[in-house]
Protein backbone atom coordinates (compact mmCIF):
# COMPACT_ATOMS: atom_id res chain seq x y z
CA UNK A 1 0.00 0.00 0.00
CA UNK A 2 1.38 3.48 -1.14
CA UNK A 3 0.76 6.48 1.15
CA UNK A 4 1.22 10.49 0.11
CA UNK A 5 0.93 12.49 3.24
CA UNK A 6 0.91 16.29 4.13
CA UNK A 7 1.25 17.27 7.55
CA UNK A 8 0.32 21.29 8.27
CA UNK A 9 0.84 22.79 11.61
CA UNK A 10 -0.03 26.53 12.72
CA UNK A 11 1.06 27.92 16.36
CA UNK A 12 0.20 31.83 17.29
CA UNK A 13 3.30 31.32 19.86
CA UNK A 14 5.28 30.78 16.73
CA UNK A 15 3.88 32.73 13.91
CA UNK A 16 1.69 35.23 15.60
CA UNK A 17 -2.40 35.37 15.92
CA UNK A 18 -4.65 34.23 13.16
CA UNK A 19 -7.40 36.64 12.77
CA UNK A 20 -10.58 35.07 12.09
CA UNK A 21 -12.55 36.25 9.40
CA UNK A 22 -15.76 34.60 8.68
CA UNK A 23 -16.63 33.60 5.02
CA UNK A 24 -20.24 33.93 3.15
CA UNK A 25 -20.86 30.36 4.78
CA UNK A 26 -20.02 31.66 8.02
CA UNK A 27 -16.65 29.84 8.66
CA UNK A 28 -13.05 30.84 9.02
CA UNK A 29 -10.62 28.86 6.25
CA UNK A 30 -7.91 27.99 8.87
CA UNK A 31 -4.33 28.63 7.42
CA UNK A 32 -0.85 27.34 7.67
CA UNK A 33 2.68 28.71 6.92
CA UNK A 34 4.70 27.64 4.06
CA UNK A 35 7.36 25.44 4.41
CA UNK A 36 8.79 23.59 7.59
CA UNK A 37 8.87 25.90 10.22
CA UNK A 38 6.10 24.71 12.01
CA UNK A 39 6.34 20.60 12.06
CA UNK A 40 5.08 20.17 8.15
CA UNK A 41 6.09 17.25 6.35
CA UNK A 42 4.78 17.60 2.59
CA UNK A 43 7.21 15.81 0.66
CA UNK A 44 4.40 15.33 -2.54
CA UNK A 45 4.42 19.31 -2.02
CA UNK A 46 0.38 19.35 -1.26
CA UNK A 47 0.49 22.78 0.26
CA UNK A 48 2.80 24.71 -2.15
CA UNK A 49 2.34 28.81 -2.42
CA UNK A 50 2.08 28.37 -6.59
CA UNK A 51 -1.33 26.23 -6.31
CA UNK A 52 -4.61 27.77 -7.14
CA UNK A 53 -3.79 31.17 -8.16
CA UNK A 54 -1.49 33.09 -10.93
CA UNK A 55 1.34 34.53 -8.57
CA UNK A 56 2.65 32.83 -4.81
CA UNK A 57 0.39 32.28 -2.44
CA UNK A 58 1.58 34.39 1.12
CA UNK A 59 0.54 33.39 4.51
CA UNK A 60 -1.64 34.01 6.28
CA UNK A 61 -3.74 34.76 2.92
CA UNK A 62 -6.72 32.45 2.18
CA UNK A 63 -4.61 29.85 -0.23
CA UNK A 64 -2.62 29.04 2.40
CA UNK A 65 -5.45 27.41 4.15
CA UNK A 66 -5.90 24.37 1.38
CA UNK A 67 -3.82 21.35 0.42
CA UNK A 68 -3.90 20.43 -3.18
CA UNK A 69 -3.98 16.67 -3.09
CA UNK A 70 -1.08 14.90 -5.19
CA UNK A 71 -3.13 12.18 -6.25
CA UNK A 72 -6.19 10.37 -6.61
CA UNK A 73 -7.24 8.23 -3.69
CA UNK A 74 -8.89 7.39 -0.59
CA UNK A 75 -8.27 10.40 1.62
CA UNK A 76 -7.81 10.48 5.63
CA UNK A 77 -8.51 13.91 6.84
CA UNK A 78 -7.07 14.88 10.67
CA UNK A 79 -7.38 18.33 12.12
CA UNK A 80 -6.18 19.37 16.00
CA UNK A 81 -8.09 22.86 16.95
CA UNK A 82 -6.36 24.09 20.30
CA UNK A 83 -9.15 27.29 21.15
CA UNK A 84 -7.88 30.21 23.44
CA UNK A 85 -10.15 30.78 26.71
CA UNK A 86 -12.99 32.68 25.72
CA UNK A 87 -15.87 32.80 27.70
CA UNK A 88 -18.42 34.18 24.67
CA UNK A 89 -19.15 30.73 22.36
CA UNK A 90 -21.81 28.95 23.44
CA UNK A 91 -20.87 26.65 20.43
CA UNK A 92 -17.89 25.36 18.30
CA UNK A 93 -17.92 24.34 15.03
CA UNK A 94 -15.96 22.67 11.78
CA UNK A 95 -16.12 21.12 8.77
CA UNK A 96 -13.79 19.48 5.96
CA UNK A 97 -14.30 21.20 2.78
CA UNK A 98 -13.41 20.40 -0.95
CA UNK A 99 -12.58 23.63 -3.04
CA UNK A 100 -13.62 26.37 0.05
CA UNK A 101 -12.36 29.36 -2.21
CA UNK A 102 -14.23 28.30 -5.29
CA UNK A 103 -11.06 27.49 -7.60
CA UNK A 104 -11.81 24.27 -9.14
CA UNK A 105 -14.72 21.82 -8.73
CA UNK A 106 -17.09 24.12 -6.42
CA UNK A 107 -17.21 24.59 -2.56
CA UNK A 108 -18.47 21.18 -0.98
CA UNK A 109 -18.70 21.05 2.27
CA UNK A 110 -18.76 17.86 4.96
CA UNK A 111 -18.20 16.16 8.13
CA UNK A 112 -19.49 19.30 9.70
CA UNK A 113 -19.15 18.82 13.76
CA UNK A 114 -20.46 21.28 16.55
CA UNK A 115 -19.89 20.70 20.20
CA UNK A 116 -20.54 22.75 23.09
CA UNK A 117 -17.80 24.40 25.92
CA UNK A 118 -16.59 22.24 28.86
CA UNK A 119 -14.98 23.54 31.71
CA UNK A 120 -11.51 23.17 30.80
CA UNK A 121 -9.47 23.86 27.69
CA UNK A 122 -11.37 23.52 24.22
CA UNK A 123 -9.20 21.37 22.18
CA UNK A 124 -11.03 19.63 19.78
CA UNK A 125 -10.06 16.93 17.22
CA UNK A 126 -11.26 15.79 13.71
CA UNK A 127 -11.16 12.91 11.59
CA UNK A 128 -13.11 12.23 7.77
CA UNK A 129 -12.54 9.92 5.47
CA UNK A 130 -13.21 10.50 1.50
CA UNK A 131 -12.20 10.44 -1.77
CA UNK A 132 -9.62 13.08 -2.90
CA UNK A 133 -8.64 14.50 -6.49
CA UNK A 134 -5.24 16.68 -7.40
CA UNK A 135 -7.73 19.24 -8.87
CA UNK A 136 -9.62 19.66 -5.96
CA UNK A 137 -8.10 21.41 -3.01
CA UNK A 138 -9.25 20.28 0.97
CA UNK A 139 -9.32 22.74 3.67
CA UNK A 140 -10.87 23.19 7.13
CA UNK A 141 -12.88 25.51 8.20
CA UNK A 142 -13.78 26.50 11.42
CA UNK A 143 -16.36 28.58 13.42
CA UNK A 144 -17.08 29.76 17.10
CA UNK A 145 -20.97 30.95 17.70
CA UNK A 146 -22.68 32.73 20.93
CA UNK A 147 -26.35 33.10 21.71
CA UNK A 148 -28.41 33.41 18.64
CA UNK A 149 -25.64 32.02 16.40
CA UNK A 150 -23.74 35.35 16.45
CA UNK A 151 -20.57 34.25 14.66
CA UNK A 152 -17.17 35.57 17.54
CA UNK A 153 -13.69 36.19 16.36
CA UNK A 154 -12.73 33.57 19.27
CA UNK A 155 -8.58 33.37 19.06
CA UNK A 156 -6.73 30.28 17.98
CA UNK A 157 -4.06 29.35 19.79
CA UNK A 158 -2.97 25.62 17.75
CA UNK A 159 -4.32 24.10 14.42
CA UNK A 160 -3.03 20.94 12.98
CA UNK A 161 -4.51 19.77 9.27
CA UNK A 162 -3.14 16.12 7.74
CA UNK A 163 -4.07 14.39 4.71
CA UNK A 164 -2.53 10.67 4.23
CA UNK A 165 -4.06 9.51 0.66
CA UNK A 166 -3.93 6.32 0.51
CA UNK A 167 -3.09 6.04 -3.90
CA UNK A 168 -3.99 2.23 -4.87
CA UNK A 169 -7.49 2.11 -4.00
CA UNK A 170 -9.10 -0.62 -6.09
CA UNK A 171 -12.35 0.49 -8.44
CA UNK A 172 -14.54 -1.36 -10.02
């Protein structure tokens, strides 16, 4: 079995705050730095400033939220959201989404997961399984809500975003 993997990781300790900024679905395309500053391993070069646009891509900008799969296969989504204390969201929120800027195949949206606050930290993890194209960037997207689903610019402190494809998937 033959596995292409991209591993993204995103600290505010390391390279600063993230500001959220809510999309017209109402969720935040988390991004990721270029290159291996921050524990990425992308050795099929998934996450590469050139995809998706005309000139470089520049983080924190919204290209550098997506991977750009390197093959065709059997995709295993993992995201790590580490939430700063913030008393105001009543609700937390995230999805895996194929093509979330609109550059190839349409926004598509799925695994969509809401939870509520507990008393300690709000780290939350994600996994989704599905079939991924090269054409068709994967990103996650993220949202924090108080009463009457008021969308809050709740800070980040940790995101994580992996994609293992596994590339001999037998079809029918």
């Amino acid at each position: 079995m033959s596995i292409a993997i991209c591993s993204l990781k995103w600290e505010a300790a390391r390279s600063g705050r993230q500001k959220i900024t809510y999309d017209r679905d109402g969720y935040h395309l988390v991004r990721f730095p270029y290159g291996a500053g921050e524990e990425a391993y992308d050795p099929w070069r998934m996450h590469e400033p050139f995809h998706g646009g005309t000139g470089p891509s520049k983080f924190p900008d919204a290209r550098s939220g997506l991977i750009w799969p390197s093959h065709d296969g059997w995709g295993t989504l993992t995201a790590l959201v580490f939430w700063e204390p913030d008393n105001r969201p009543t609700e937390y929120r995230s999805r895996f989404v194929r093509d979330p800027l609109d550059l190839s195949t349409g926004y598509d949206s799925t695994a969509t997961t809401d939870s509520v606050p507990t008393r300690g930290g709000q780290y939350r993890s994600y996994l989704w399984q599905m079939f991924v194209h090269p054409g068709t960037p994967v990103g996650l997207k993220i949202s924090a809500r108080g009463p009457g689903d008021v969308k809050i610019a709740a800070p980040l402190m940790m995101a994580e975003l992996k994609l293992a494809i596994q590339t001999d998937v037998a079809r029918p």
